[in-house]
N, C-alpha and C. Protein backbone atom coordinates (compact mmCIF):
# COMPACT_ATOMS: atom_id res chain seq x y z
N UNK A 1 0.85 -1.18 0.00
CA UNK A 1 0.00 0.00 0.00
C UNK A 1 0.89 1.24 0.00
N UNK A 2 0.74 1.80 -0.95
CA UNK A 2 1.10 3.27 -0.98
C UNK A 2 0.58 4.70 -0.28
N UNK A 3 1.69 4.56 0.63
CA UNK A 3 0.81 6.25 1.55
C UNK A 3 0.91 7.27 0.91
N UNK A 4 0.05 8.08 1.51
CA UNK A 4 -0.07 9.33 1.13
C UNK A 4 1.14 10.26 2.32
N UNK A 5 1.13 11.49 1.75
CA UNK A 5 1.87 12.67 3.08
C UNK A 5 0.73 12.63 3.93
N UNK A 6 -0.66 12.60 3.97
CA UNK A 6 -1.48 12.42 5.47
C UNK A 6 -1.08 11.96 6.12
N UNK A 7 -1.13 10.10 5.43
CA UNK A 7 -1.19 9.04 6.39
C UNK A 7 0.42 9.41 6.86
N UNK A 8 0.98 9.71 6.48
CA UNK A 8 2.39 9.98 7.37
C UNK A 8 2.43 11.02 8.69
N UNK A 9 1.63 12.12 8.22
CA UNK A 9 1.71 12.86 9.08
C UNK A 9 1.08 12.04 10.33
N UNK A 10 -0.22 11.84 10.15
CA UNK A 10 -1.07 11.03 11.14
C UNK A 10 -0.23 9.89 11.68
N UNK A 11 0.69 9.02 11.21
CA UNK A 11 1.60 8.00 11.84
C UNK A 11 2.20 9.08 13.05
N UNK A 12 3.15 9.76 12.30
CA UNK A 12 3.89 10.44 13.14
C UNK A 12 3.53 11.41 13.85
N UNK A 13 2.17 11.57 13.87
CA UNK A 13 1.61 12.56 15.28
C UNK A 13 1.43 11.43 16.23
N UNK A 14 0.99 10.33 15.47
CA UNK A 14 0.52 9.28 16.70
C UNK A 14 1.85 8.74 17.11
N UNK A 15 2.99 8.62 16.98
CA UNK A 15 3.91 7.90 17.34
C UNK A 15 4.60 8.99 18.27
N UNK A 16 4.70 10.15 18.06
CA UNK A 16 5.34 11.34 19.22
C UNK A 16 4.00 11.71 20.46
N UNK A 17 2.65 11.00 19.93
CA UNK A 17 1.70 10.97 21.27
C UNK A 17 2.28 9.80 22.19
N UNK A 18 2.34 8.63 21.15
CA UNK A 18 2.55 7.53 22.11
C UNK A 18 4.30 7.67 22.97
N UNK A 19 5.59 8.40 22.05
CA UNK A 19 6.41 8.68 23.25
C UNK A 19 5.73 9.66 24.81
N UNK A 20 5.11 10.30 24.40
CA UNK A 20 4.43 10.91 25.07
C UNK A 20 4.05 10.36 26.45
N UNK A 21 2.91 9.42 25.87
CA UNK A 21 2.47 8.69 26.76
C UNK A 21 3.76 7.80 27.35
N UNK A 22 4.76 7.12 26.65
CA UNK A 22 5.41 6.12 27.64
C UNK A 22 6.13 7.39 28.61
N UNK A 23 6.65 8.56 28.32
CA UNK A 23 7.27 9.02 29.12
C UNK A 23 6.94 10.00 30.60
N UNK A 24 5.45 9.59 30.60
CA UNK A 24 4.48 9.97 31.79
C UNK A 24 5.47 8.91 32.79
N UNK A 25 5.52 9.86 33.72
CA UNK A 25 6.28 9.40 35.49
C UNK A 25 7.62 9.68 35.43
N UNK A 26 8.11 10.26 34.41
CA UNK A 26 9.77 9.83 34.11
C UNK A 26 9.98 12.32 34.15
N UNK A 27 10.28 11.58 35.27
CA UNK A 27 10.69 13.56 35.49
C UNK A 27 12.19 13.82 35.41
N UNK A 28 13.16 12.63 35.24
CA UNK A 28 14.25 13.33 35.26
C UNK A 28 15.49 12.32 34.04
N UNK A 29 16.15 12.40 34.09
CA UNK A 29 17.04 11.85 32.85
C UNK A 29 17.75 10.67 33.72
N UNK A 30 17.78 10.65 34.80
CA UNK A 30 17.67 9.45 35.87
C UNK A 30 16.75 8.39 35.74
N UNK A 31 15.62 8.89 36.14
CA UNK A 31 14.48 7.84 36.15
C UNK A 31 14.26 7.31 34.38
N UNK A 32 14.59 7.78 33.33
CA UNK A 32 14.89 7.67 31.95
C UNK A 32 15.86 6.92 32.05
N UNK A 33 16.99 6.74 32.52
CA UNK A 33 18.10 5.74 31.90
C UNK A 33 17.68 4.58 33.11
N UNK A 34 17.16 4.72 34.20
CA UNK A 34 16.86 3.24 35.18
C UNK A 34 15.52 2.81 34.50
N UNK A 35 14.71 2.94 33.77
CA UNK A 35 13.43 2.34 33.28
C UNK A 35 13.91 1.69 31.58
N UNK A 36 14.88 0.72 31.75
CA UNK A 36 14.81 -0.47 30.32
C UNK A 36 13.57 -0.26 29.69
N UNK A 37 12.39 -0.46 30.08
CA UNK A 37 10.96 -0.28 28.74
C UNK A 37 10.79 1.09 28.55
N UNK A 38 10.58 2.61 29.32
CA UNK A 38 10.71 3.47 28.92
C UNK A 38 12.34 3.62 27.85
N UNK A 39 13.04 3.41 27.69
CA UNK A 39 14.02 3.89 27.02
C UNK A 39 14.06 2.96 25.56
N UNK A 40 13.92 1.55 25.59
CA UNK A 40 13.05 0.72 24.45
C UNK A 40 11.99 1.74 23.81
N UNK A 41 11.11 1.80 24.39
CA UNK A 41 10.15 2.22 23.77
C UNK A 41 10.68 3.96 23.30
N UNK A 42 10.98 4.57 23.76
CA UNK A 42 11.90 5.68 23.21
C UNK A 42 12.31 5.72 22.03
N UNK A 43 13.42 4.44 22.01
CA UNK A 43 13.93 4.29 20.96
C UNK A 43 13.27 4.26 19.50
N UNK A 44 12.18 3.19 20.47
CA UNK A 44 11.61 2.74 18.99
C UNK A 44 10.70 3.96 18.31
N UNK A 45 10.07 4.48 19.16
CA UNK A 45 9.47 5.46 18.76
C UNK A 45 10.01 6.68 18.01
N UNK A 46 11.60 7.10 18.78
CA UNK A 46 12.73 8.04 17.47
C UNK A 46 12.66 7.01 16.32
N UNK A 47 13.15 5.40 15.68
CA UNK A 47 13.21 5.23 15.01
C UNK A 47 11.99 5.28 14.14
N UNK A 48 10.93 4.96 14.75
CA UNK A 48 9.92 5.40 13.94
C UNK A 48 9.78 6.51 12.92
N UNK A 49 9.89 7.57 13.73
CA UNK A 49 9.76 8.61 13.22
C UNK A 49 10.74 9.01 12.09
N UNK A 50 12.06 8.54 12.36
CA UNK A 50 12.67 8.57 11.07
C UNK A 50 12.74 7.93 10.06
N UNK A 51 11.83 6.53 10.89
CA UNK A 51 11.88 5.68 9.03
C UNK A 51 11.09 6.25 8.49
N UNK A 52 9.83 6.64 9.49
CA UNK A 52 8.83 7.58 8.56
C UNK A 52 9.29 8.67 7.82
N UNK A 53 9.89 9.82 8.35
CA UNK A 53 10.24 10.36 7.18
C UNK A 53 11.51 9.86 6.34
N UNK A 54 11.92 8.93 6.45
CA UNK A 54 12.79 8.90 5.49
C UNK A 54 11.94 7.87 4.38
N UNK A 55 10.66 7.53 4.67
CA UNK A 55 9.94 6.87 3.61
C UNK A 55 8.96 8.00 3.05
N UNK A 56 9.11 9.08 3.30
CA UNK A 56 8.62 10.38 1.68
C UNK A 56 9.45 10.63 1.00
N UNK A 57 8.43 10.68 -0.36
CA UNK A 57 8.75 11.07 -1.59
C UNK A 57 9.85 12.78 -0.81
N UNK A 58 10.64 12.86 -2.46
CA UNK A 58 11.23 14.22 -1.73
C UNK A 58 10.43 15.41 -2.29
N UNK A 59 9.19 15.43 -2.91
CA UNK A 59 8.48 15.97 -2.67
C UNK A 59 7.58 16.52 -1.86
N UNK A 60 7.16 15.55 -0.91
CA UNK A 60 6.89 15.88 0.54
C UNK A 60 7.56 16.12 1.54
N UNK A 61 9.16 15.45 1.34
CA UNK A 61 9.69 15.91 2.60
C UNK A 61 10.20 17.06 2.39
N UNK A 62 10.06 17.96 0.90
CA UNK A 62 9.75 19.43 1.06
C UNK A 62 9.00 20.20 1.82
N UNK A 63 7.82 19.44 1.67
CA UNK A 63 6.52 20.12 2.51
C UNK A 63 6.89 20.19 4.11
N UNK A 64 7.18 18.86 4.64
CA UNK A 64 7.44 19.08 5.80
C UNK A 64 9.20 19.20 6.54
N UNK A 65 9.76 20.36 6.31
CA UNK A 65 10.73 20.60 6.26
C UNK A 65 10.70 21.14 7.46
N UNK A 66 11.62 20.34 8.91
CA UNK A 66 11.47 20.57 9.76
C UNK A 66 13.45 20.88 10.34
N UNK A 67 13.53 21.31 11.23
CA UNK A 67 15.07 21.83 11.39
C UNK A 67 15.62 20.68 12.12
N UNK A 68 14.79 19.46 12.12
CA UNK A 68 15.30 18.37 13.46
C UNK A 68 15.30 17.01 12.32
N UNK A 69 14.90 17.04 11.29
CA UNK A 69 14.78 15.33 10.77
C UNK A 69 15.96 15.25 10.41
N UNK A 70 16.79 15.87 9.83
CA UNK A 70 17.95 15.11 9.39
C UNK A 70 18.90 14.42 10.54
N UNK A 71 18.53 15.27 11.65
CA UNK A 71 19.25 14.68 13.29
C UNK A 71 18.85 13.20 13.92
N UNK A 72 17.02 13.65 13.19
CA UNK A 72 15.92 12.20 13.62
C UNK A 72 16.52 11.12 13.08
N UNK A 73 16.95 11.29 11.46
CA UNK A 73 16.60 9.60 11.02
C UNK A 73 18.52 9.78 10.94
N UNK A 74 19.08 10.56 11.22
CA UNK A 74 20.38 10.60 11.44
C UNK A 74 20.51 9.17 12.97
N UNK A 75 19.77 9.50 13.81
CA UNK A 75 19.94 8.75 15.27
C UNK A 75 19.12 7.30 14.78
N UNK A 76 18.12 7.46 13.74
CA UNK A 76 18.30 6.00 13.23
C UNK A 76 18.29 5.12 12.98
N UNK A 77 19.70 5.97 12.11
CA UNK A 77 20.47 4.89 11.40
C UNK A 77 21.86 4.73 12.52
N UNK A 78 21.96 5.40 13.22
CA UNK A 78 22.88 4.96 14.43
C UNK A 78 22.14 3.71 15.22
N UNK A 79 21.39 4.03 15.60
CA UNK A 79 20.47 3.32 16.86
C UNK A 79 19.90 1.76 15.81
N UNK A 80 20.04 1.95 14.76
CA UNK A 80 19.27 0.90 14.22
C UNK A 80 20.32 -0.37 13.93
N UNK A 81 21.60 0.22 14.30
CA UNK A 81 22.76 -0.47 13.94
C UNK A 81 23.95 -1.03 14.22
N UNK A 82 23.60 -0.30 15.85
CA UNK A 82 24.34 0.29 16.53
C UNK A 82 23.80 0.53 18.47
N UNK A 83 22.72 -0.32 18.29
CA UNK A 83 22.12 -0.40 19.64
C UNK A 83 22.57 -0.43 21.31
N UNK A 84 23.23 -1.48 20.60
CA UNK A 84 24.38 -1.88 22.09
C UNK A 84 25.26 -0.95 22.03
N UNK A 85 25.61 0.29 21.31
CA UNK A 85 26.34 1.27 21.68
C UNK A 85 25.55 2.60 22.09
N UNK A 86 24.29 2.60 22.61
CA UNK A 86 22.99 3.59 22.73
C UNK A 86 23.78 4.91 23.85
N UNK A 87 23.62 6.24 23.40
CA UNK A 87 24.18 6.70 24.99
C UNK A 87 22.54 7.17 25.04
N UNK A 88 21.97 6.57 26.26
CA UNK A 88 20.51 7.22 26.80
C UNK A 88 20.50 8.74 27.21
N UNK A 89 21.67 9.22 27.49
CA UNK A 89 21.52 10.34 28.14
C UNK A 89 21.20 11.13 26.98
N UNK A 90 21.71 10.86 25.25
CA UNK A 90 21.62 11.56 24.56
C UNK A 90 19.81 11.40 24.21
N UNK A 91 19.62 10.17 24.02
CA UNK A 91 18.21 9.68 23.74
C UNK A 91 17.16 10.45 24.67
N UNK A 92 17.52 10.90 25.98
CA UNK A 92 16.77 11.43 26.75
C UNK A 92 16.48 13.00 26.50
N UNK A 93 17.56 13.28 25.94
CA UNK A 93 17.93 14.67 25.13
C UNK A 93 16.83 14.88 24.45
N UNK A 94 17.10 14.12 23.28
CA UNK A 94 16.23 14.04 22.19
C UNK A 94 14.86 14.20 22.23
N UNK A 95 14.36 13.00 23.02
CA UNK A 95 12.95 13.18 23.61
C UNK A 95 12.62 14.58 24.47
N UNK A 96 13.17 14.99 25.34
CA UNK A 96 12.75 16.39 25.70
C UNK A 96 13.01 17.51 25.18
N UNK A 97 14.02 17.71 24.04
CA UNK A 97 14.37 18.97 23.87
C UNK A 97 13.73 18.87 22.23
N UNK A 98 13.89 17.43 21.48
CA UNK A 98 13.26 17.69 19.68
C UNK A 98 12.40 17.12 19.59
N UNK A 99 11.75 16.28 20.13
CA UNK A 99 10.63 15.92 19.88
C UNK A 99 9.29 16.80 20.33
N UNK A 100 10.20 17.90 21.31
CA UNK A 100 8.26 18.53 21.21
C UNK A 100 8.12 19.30 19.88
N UNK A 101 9.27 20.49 19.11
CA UNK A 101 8.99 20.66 18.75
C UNK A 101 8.99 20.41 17.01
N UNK A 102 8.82 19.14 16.90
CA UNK A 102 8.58 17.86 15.94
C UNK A 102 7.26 18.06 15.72
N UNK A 103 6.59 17.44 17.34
CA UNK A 103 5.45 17.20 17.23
C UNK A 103 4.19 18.51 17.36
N UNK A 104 5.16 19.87 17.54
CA UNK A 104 4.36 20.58 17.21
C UNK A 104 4.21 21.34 15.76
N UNK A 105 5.41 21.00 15.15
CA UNK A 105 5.20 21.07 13.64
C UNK A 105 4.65 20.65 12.85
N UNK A 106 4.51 19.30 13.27
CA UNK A 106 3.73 17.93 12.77
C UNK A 106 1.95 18.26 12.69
N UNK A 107 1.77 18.73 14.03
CA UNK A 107 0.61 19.22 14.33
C UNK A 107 -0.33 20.34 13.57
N UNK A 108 1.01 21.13 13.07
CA UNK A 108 0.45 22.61 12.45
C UNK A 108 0.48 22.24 11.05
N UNK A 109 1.19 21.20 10.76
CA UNK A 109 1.19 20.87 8.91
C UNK A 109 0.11 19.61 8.61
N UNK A 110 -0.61 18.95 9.94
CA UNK A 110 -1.61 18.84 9.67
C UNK A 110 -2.99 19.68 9.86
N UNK A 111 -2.49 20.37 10.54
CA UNK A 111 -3.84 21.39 10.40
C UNK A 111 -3.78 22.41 9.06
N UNK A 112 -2.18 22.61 8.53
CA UNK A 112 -2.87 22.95 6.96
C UNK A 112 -2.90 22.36 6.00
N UNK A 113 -2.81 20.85 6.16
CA UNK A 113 -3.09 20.04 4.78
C UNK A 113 -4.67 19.61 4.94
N UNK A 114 -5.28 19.86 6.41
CA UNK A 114 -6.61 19.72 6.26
C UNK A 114 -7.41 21.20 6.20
N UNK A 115 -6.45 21.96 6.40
CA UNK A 115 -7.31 23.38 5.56
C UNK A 115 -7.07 23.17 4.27
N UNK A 116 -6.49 22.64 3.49
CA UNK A 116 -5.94 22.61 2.50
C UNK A 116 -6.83 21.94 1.25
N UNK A 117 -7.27 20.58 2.01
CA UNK A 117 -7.91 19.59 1.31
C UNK A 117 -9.78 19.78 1.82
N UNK A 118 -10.10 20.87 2.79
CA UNK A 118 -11.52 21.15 2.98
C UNK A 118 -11.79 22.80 2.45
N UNK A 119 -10.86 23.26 1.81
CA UNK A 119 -11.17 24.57 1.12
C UNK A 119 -10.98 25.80 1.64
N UNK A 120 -10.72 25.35 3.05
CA UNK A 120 -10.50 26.47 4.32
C UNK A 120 -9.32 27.58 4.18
């Protein structure tokens, strides 16, 4: 099946909700590197996000031209390859300092591809 730039966007709003959600209780970059499933699931969720964008056309990943993906699917192709060499502290980075505002870009380029496609 061939996606569209929606269904991407919509993956990847839902995949920076669901870091979201795993990283409820985790207040410090401590409690982040002692929780093995929070930091799994971390991971997987950065890699997500970069296979996702690194699976648009480069026509779309015009559209969503954000100042953090080349860093995203930069970490990976580290992390994807390279696991057992993970530094969490950086991963913890990541999650608090680029992923919010990922997911608030993400957010605003779906709110104008659905002004976009309802005439608004």
């Amino acid at each position: 099946m061939k996606y569209s730039g929606w269904d991407y966007i919509d993956h990847m709003i839902d995949t920076c909700k669901e870091l979201n959600e795993c990283m409820q209780g985790i207040l410090t970059e401590d409690d982040f590197i002692n929780s093995v499933l929070v930091r799994r699931a971390a991971v997987m969720c950065l890699l997500d996000l970069g296979e996702l964008f690194s699976g648009l056309g480069d026509d779309e990943k015009n559209l969503y031209v954000c100042d953090h993906w080349h860093r995203i699917i930069g970490f990976r192709n580290r992390s994807a390859h390279g696991y057992h060499t993970m530094d969490f502290k950086l991963v913890y980075s990541i999650v608090v300092n680029r992923v919010p505002p990922i997911y608030e870009f993400l957010k605003q380029q779906q709110a104008r591809l659905h002004d976009t496609s309802t005439g608004n």
